[in-house]
C-alpha atoms as a PDB file:
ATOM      1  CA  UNK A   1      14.367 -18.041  18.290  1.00  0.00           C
ATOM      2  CA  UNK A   2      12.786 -21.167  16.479  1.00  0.00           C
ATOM      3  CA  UNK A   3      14.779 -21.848  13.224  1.00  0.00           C
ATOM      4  CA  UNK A   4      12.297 -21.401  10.352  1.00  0.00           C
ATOM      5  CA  UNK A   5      12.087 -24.630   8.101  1.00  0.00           C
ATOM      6  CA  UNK A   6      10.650 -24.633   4.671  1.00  0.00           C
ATOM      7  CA  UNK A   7       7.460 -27.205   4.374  1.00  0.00           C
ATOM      8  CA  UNK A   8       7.702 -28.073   1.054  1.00  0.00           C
ATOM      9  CA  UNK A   9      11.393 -28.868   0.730  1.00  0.00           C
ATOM     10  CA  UNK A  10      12.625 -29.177   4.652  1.00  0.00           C
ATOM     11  CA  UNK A  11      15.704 -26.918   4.628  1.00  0.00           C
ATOM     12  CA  UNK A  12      16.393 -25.203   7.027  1.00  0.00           C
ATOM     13  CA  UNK A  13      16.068 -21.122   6.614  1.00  0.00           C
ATOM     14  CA  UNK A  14      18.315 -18.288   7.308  1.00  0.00           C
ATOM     15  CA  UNK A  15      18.351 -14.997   8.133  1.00  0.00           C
ATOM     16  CA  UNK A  16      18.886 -14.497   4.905  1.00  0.00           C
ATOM     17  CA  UNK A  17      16.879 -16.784   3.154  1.00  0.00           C
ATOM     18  CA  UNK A  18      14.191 -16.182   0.365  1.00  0.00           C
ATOM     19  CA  UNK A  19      10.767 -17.048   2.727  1.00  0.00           C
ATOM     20  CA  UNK A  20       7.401 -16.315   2.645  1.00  0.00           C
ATOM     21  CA  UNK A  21       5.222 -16.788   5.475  1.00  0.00           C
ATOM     22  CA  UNK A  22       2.349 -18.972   5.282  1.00  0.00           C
ATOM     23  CA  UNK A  23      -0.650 -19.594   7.524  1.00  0.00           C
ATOM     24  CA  UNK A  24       1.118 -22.856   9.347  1.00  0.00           C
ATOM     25  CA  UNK A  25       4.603 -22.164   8.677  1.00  0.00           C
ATOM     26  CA  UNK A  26       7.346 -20.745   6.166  1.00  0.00           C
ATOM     27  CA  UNK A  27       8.097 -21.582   2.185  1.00  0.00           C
ATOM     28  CA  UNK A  28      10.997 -20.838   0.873  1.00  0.00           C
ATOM     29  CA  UNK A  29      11.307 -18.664  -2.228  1.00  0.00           C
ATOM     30  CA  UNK A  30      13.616 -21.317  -4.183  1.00  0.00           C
ATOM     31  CA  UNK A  31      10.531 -23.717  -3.749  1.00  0.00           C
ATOM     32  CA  UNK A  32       8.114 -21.264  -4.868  1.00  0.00           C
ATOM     33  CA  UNK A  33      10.033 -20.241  -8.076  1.00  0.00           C
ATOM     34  CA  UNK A  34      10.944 -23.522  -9.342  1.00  0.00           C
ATOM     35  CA  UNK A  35       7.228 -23.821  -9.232  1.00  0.00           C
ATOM     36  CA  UNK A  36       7.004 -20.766 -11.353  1.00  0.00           C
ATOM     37  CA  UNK A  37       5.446 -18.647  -8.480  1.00  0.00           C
ATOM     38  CA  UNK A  38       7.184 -15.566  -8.508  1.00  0.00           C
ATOM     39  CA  UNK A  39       5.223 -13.794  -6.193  1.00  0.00           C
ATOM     40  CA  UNK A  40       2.517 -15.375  -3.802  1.00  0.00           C
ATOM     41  CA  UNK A  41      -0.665 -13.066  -3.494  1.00  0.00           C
ATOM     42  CA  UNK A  42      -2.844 -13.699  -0.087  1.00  0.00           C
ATOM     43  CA  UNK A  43       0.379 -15.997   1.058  1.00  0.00           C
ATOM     44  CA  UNK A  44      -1.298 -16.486   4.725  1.00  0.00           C
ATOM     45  CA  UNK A  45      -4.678 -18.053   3.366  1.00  0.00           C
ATOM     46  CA  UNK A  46      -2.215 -21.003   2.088  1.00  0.00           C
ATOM     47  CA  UNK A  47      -1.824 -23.844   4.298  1.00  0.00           C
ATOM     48  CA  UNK A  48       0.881 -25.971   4.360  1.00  0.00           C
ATOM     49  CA  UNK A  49      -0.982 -29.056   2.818  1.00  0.00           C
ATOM     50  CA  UNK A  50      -2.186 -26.345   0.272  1.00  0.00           C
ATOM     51  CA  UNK A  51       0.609 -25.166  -1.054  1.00  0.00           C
ATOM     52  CA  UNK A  52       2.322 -28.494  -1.466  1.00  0.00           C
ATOM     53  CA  UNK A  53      -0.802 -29.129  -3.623  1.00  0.00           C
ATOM     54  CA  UNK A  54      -0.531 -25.904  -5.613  1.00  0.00           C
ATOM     55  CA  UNK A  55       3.207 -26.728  -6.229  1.00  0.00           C
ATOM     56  CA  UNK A  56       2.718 -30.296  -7.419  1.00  0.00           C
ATOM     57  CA  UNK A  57      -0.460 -29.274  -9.292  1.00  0.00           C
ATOM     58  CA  UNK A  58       2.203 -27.192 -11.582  1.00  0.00           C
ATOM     59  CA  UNK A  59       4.441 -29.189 -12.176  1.00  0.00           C
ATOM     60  CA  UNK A  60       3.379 -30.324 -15.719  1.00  0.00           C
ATOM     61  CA  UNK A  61       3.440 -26.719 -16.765  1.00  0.00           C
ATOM     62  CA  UNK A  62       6.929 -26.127 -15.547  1.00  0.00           C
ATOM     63  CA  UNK A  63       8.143 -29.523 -16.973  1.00  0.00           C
ATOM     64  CA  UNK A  64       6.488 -28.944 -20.601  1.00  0.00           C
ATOM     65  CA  UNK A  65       7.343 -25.028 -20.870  1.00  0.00           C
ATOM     66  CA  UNK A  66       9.974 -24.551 -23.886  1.00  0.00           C
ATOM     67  CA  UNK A  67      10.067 -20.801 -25.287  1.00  0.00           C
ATOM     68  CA  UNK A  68       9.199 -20.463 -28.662  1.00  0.00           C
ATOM     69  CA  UNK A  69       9.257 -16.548 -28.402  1.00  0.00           C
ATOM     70  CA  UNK A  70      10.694 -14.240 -26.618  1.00  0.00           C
ATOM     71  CA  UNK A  71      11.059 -10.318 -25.477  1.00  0.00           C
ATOM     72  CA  UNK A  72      14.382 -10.180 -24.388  1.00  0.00           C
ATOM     73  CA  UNK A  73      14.380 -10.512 -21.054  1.00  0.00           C
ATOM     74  CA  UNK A  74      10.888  -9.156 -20.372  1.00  0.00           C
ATOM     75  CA  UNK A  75       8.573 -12.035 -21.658  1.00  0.00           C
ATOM     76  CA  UNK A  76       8.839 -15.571 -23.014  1.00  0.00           C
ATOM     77  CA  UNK A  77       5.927 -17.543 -24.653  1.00  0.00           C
ATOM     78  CA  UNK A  78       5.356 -21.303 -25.245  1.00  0.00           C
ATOM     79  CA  UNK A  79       3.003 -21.067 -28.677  1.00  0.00           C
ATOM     80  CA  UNK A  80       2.896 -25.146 -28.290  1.00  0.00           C
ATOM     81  CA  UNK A  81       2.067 -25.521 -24.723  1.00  0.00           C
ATOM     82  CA  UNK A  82      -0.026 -22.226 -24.375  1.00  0.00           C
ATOM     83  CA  UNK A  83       2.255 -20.896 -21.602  1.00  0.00           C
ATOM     84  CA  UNK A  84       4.261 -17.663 -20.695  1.00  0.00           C
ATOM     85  CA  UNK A  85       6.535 -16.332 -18.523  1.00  0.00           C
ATOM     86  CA  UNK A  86       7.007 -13.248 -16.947  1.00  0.00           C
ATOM     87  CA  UNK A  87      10.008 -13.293 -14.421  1.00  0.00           C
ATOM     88  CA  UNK A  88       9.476 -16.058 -12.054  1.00  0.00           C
ATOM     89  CA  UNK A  89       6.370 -16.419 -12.880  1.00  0.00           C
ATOM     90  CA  UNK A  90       4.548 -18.748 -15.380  1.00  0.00           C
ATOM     91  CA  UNK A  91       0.775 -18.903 -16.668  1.00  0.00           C
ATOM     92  CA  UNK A  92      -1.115 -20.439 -18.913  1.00  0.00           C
ATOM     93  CA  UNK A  93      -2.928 -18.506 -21.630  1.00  0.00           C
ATOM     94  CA  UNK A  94      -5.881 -18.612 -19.781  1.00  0.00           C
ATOM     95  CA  UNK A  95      -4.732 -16.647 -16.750  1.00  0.00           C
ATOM     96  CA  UNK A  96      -4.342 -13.450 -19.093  1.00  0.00           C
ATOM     97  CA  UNK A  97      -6.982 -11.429 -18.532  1.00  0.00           C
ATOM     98  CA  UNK A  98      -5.717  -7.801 -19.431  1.00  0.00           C
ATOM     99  CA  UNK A  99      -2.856  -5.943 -19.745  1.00  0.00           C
ATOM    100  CA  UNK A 100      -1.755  -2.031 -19.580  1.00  0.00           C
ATOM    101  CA  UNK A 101       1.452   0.062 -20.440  1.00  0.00           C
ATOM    102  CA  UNK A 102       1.735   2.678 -17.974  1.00  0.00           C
ATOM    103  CA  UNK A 103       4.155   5.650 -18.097  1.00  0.00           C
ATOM    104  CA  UNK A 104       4.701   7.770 -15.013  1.00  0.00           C
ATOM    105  CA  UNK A 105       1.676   6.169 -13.540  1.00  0.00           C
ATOM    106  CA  UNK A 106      -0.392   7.167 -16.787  1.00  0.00           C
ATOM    107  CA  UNK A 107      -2.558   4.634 -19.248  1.00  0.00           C
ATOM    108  CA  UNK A 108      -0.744   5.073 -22.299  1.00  0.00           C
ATOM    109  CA  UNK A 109      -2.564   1.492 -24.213  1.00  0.00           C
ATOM    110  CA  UNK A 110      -4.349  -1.180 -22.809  1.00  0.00           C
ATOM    111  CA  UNK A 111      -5.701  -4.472 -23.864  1.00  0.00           C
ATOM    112  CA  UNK A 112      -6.494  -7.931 -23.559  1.00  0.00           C
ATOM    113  CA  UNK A 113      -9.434 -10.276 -23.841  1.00  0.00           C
ATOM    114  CA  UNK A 114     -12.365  -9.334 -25.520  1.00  0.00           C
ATOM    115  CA  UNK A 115     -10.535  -5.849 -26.993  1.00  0.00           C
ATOM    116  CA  UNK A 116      -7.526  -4.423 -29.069  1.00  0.00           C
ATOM    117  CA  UNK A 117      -4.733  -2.400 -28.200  1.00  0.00           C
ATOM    118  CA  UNK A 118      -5.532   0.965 -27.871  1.00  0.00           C
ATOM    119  CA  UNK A 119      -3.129   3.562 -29.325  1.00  0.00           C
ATOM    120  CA  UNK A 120      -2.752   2.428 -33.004  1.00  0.00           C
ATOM    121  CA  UNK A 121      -0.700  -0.775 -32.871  1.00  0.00           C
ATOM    122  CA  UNK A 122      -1.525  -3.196 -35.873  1.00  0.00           C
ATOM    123  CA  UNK A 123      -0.007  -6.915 -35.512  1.00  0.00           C
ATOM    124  CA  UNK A 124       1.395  -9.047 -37.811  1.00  0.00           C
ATOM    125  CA  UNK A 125       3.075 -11.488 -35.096  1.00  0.00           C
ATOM    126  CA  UNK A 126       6.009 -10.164 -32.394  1.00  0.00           C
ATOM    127  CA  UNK A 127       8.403  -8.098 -34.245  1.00  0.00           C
ATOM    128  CA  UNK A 128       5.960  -7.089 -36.936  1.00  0.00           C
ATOM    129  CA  UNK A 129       4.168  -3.950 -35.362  1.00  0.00           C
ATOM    130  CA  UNK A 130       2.426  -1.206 -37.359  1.00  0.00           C
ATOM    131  CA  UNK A 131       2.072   1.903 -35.071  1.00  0.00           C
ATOM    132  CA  UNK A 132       2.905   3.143 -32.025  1.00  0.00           C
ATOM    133  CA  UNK A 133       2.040   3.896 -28.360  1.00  0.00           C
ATOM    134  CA  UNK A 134       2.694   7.623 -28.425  1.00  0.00           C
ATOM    135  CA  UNK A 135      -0.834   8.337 -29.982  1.00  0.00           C
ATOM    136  CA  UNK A 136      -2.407  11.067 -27.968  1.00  0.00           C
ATOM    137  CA  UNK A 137       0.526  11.308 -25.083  1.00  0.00           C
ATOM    138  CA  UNK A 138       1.870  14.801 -24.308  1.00  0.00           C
ATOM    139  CA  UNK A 139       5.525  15.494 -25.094  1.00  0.00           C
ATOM    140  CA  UNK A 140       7.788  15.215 -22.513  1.00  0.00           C
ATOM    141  CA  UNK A 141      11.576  15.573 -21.793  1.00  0.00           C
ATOM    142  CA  UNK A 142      11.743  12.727 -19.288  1.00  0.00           C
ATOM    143  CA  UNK A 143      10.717   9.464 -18.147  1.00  0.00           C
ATOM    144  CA  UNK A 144      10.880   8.225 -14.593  1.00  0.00           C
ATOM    145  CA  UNK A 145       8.809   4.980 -15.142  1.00  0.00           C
ATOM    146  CA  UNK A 146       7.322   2.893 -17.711  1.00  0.00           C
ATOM    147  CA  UNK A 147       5.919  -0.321 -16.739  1.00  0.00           C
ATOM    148  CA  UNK A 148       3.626  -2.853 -17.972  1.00  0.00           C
ATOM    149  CA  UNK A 149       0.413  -3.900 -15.684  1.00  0.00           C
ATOM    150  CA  UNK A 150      -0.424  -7.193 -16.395  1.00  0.00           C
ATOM    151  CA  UNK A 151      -3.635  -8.379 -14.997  1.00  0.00           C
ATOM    152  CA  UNK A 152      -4.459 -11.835 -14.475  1.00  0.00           C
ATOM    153  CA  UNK A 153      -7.124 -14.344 -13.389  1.00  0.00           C
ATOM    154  CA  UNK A 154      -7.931 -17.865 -11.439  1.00  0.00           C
ATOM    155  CA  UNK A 155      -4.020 -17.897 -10.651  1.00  0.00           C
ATOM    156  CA  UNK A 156      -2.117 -17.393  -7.145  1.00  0.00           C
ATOM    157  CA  UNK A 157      -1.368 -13.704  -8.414  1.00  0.00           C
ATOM    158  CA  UNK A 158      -3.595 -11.075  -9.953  1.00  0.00           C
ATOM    159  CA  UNK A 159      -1.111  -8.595 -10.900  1.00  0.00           C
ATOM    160  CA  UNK A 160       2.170  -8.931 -12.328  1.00  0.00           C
ATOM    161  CA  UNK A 161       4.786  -6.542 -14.009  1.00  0.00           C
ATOM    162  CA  UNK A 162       7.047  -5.729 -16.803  1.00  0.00           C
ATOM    163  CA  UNK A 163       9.101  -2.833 -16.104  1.00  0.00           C
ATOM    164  CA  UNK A 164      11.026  -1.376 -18.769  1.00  0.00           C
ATOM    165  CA  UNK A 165      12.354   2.333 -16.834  1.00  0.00           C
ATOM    166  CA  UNK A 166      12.727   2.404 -13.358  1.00  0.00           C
ATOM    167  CA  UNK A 167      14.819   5.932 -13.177  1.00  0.00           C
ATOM    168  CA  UNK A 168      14.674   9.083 -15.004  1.00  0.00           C
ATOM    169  CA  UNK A 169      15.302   9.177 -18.162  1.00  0.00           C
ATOM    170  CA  UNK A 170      15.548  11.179 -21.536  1.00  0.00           C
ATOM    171  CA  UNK A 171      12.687  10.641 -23.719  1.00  0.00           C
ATOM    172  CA  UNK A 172      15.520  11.633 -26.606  1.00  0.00           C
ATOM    173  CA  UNK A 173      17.574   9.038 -25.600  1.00  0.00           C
ATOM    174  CA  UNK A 174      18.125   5.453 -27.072  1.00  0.00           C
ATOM    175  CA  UNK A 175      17.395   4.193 -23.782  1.00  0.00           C
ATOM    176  CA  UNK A 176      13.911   5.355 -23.989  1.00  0.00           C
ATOM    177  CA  UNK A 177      13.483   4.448 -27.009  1.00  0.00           C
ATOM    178  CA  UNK A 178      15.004   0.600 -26.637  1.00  0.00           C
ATOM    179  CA  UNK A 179      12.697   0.350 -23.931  1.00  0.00           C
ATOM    180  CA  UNK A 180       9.580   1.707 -26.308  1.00  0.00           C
ATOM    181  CA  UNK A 181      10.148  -0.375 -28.699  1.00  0.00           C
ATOM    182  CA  UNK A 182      10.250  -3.533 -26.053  1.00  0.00           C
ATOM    183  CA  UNK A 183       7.168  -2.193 -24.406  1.00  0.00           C
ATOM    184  CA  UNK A 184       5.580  -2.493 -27.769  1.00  0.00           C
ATOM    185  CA  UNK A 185       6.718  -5.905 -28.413  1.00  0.00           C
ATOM    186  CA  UNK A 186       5.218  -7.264 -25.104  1.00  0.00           C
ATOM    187  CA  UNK A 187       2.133  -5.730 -25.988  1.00  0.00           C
ATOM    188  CA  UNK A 188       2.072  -6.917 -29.215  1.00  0.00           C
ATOM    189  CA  UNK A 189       2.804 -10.557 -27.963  1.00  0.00           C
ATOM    190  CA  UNK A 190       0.401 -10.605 -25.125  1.00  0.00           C
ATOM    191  CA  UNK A 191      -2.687  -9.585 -27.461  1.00  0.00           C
ATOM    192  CA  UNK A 192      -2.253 -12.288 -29.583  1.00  0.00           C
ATOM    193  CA  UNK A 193      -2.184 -14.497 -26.345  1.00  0.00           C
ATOM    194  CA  UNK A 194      -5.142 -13.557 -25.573  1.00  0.00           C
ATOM    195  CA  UNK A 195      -6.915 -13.722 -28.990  1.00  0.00           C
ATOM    196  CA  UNK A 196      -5.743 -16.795 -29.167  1.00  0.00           C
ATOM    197  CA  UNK A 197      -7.122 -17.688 -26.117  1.00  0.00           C
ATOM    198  CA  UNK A 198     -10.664 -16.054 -27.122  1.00  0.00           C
ATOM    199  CA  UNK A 199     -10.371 -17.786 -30.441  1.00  0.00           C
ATOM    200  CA  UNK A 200     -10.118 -21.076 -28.863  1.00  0.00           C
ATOM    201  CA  UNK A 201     -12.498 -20.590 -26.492  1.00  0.00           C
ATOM    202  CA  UNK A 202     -15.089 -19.451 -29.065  1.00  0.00           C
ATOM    203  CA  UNK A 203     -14.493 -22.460 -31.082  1.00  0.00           C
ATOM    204  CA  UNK A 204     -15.388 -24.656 -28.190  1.00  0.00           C
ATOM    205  CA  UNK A 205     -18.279 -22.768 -27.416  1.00  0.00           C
ATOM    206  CA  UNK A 206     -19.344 -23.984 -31.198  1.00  0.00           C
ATOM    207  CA  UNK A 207     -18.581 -27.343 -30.715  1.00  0.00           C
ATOM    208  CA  UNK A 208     -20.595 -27.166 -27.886  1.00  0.00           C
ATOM    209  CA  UNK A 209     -23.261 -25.299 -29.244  1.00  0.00           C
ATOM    210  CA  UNK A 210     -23.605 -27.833 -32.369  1.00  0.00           C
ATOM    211  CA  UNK A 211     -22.831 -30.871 -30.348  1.00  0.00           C
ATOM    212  CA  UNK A 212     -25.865 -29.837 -28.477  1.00  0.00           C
ATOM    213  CA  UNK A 213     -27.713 -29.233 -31.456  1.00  0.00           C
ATOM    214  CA  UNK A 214     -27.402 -33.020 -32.413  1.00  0.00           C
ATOM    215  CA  UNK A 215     -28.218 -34.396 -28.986  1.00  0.00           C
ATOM    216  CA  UNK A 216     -31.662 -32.132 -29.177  1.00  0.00           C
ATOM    217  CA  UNK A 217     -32.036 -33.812 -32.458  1.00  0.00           C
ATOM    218  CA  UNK A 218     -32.144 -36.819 -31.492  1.00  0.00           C
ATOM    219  CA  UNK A 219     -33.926 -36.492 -28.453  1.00  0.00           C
ATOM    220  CA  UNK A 220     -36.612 -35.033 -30.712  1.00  0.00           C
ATOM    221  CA  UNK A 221     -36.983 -38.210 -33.061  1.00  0.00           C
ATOM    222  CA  UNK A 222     -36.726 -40.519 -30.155  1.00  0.00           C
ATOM    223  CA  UNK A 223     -39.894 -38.896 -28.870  1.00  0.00           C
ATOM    224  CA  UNK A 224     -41.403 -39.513 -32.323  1.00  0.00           C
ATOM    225  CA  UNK A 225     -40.394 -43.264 -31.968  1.00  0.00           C
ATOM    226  CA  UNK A 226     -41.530 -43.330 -28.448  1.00  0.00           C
ATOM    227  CA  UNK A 227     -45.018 -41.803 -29.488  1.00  0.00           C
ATOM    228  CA  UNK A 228     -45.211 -44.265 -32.526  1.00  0.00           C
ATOM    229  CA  UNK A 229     -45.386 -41.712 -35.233  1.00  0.00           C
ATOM    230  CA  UNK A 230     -41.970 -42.783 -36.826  1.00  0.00           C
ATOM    231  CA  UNK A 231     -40.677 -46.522 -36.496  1.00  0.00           C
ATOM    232  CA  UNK A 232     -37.836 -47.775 -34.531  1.00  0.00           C
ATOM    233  CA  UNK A 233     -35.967 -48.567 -37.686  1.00  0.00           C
ATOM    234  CA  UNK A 234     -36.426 -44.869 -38.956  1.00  0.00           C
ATOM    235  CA  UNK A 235     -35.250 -43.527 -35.916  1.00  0.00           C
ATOM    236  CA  UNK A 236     -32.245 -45.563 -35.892  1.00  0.00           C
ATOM    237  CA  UNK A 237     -31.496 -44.136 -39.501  1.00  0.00           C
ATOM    238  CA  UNK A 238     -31.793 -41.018 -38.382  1.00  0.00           C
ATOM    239  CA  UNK A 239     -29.641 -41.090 -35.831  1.00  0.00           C
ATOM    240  CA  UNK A 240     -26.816 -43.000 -37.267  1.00  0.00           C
ATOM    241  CA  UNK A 241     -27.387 -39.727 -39.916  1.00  0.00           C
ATOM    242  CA  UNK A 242     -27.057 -37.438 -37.585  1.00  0.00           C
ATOM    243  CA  UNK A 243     -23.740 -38.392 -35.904  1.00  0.00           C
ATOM    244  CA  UNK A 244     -22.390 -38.877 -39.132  1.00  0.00           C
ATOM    245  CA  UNK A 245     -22.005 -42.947 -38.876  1.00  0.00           C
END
């Protein structure tokens, strides 16, 4: 049998080795995560001279990323670089699309861009949560799974998640309830990602829009200069005027 090499790094692969098969060869899973790939969606579209590009394409994002928050172990966030983490895995705050706490396979909140958290959570940062995410859920005396579905876009994934209970467990317990109150906090955090996000995105859409607004402007009194109902010396004026010079 042909011993499987990595392409990116050139080790050789064991048996036992982290690997993920690509369309002309193997990565290994070291290379991946140091890229902050934990998990490689669609793995055999990628190409060897592909994936080398995706990896050195992130490498400013892995070099710059520097907590500034974080959910335990769950979820860490780069406020100053506009990054978090999840796992292995890091995005930017644009790859957030939505997100969705999930209980025994049931919708218990959702959110994400363009929306707020369902279930009555108010936020005054992470840590500072008004509310809860029992609104409307039936009572019961155990949990087998609660997980967080977080949904992403333009990004080598499109689903990631946060789980919080794997096994059964008492909804009376303090386990449950530690993991609640963490499950809260992630949602909490990843809404004001992605207002953030949808702030900053709507301010550049108004920079846009009044940048264009100028340009049109102008464009208008040139024509009036062109068509010799103002003079080139007023249209100068006017345009200094208008781009504030």
């Amino acid at each position: 049998m042909a011993k499987k090499i990595c392409v990116n790094c050139g080790k050789e692969l064991g048996m036992l080795a982290g690997k993920v098969k690509i369309n002309d060869g193997t990565i290994c899973t070291n290379c991946l995560h140091s890229a902050g790939i934990g998990e490689l969606e669609n793995s055999g579209s990628y190409t060897e001279s592909s994936i080398k590009s995706l990896i050195a394409a992130r490498q400013e994002i892995i070099r710059s990323f520097s907590p500034t928050k974080t959910v335990g172990s769950y979820l860490a966030i780069d406020d100053t670089h506009r990054s978090f983490k999840i796992g292995q895995s890091l995005f930017d705050f644009g790859n957030l699309l939505s997100f969705e706490l999930l209980e025994d396979g049931e919708t218990i909140t959702k959110g994400g861009l363009g929306r707020a958290v369902a279930g009555g959570l108010l936020f005054g940062g992470v840590g500072a949560i008004v509310g809860g995410i029992t609104g409307g859920k039936k009572s019961k005396g155990v949990c087998n799974s609660m997980r967080l579905k977080v949904t992403l876009r333009n990004c080598f994934c499109s689903t990631v998640y946060i789980p919080f209970i794997l096994t059964e467990t008492k909804t009376k317990s303090f386990v449950y309830k530690a993991a609640q109150n963490s499950a809260q906090e992630c949602l909490s955090a990843l809404q004001i990602i992605a207002d953030s996000y949808q702030s900053m995105q709507n301010g550049t859409a108004n920079i846009n829009q009044s940048e264009l607004s100028v340009a049109d402007e102008i464009k208008k009194f040139k024509q009036l200069a062109d068509d010799g109902i103002i003079t080139q010396e007023e249209f100068e004026a006017k345009k200094k005027q208008l781009l504030g010079l």
